[in-house]
C-alpha atoms as a PDB file:
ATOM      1  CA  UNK A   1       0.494 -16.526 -30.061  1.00  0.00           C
ATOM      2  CA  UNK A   2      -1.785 -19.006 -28.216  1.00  0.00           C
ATOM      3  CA  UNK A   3      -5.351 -18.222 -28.089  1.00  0.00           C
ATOM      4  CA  UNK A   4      -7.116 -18.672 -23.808  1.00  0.00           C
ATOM      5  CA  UNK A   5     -10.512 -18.912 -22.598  1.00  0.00           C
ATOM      6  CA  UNK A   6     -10.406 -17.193 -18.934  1.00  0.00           C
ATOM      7  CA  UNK A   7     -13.658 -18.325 -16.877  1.00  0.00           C
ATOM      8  CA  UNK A   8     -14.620 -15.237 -14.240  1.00  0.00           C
ATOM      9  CA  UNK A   9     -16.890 -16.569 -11.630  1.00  0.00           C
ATOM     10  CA  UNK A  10     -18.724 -13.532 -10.966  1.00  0.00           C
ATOM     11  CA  UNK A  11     -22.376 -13.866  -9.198  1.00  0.00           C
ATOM     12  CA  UNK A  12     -24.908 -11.773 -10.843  1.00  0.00           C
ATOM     13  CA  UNK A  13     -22.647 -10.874 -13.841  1.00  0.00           C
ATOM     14  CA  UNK A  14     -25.304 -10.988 -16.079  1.00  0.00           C
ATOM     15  CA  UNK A  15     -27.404  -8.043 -14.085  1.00  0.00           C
ATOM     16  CA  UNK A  16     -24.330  -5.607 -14.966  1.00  0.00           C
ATOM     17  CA  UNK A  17     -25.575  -2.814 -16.641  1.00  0.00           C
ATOM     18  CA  UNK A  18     -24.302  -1.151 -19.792  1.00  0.00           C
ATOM     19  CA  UNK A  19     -22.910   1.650 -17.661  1.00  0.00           C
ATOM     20  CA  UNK A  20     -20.969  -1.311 -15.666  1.00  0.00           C
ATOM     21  CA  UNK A  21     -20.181  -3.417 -18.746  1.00  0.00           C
ATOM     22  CA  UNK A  22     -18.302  -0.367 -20.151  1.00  0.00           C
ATOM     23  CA  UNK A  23     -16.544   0.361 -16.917  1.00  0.00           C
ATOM     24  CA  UNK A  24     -14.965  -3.228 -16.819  1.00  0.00           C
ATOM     25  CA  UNK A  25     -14.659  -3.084 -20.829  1.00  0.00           C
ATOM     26  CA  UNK A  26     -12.512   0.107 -20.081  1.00  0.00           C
ATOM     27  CA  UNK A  27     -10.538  -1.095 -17.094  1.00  0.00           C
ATOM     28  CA  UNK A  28      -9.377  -4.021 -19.086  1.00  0.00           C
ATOM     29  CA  UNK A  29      -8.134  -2.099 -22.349  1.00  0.00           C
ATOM     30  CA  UNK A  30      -6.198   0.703 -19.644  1.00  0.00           C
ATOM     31  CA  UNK A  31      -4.193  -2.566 -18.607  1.00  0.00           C
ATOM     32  CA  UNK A  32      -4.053  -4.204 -21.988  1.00  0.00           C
ATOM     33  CA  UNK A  33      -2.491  -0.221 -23.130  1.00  0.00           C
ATOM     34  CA  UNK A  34       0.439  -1.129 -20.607  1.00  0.00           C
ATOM     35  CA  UNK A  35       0.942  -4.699 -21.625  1.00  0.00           C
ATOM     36  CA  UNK A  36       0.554  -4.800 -25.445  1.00  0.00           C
ATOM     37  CA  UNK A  37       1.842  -6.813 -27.441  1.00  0.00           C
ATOM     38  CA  UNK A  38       2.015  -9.276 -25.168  1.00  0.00           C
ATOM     39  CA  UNK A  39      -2.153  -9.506 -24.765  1.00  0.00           C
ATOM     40  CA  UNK A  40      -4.995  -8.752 -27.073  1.00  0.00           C
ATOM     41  CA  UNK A  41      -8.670  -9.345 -25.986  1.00  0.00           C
ATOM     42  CA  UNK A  42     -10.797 -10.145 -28.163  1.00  0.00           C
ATOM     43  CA  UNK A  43     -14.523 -10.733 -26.745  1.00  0.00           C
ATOM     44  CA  UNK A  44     -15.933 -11.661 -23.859  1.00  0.00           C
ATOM     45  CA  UNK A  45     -19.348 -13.326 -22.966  1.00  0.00           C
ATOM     46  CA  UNK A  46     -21.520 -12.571 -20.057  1.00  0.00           C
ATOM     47  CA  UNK A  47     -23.842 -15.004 -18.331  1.00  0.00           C
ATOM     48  CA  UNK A  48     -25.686 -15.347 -15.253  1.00  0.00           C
ATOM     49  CA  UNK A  49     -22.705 -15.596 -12.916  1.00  0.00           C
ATOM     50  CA  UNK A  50     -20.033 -16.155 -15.461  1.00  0.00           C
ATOM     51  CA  UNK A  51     -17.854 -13.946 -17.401  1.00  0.00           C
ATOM     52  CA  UNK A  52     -16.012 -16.094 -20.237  1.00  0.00           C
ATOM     53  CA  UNK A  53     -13.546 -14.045 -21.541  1.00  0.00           C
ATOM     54  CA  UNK A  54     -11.340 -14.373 -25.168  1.00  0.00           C
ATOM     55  CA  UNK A  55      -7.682 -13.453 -25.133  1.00  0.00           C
ATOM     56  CA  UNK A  56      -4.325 -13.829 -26.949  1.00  0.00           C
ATOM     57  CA  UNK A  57      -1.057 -13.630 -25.281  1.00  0.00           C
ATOM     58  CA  UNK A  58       2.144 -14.938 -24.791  1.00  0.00           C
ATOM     59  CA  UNK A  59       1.443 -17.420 -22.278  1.00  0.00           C
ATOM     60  CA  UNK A  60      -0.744 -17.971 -19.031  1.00  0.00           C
ATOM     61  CA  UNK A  61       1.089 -15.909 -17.271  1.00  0.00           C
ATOM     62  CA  UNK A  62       0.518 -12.539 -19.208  1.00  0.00           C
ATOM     63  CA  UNK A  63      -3.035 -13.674 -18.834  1.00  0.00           C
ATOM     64  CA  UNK A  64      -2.889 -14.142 -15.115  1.00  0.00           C
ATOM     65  CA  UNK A  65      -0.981 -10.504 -14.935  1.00  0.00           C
ATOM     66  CA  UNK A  66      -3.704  -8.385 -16.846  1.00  0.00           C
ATOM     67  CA  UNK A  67      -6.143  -9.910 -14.435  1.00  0.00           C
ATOM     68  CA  UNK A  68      -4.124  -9.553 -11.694  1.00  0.00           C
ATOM     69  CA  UNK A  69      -3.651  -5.573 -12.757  1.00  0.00           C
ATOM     70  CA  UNK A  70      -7.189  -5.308 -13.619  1.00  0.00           C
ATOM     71  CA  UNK A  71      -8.580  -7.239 -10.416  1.00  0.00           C
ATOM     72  CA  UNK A  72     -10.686  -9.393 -12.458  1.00  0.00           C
ATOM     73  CA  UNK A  73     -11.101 -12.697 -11.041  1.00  0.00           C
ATOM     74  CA  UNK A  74      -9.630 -16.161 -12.529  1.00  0.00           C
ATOM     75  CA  UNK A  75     -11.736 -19.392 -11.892  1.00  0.00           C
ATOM     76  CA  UNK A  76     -10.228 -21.250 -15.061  1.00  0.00           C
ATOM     77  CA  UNK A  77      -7.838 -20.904 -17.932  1.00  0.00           C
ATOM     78  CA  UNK A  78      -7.785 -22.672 -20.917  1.00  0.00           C
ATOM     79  CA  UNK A  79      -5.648 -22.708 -23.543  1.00  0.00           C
ATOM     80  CA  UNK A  80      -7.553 -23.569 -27.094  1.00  0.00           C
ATOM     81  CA  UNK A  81      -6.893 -26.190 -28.925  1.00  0.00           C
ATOM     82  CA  UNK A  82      -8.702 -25.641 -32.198  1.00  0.00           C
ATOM     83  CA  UNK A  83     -11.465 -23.840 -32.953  1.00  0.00           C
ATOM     84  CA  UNK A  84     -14.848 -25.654 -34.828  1.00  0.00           C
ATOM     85  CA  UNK A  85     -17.985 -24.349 -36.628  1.00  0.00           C
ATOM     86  CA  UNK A  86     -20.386 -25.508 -39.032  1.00  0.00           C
ATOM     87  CA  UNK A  87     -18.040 -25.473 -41.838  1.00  0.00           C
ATOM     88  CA  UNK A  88     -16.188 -28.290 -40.076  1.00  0.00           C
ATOM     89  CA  UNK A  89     -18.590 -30.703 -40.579  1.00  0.00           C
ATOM     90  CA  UNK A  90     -18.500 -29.986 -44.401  1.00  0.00           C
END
């Protein structure tokens, strides 16, 4: 399945507390419980007034429907292409 980065505009993201963190954290998997197979998270990062969020699914639109579900916002989704590290170089 293809791998997506979702970008979550969300001002002041990165003042969530724990208590928050785990509250959206457990939102998401209650929707991912009704939609599995067809979406796994896998991480997200939190920034400033960002979320960038990991998932595989079976296309955009599962993406777009666990958001839509989980009322997360959706700036940006990209599909990736490849992934690169250090051992690339090499």
């Amino acid at each position: 399945m293809p791998k997506y980065v979702i970008e979550r505009d969300l001002p002041d993201a990165g003042k969530l507390s724990p208590s928050d963190l785990r509250g959206v954290a457990q939102k998401s998997c209650d929707v991912l419980r009704d939609m599995a197979p067809r979406v796994t998270w896998q991480q997200s990062y939190v920034t400033d007034d960002k979320i960038f969020c990991v998932y595989i699914a079976d296309n955009e639109d599962a993406v777009r429907q666990h958001a839509e579900r989980g009322g997360f916002p959706v700036t940006r989704i990209s599909t990736v292409r490849a992934v690169i590290d250090p051992a690339t170089a090499e």
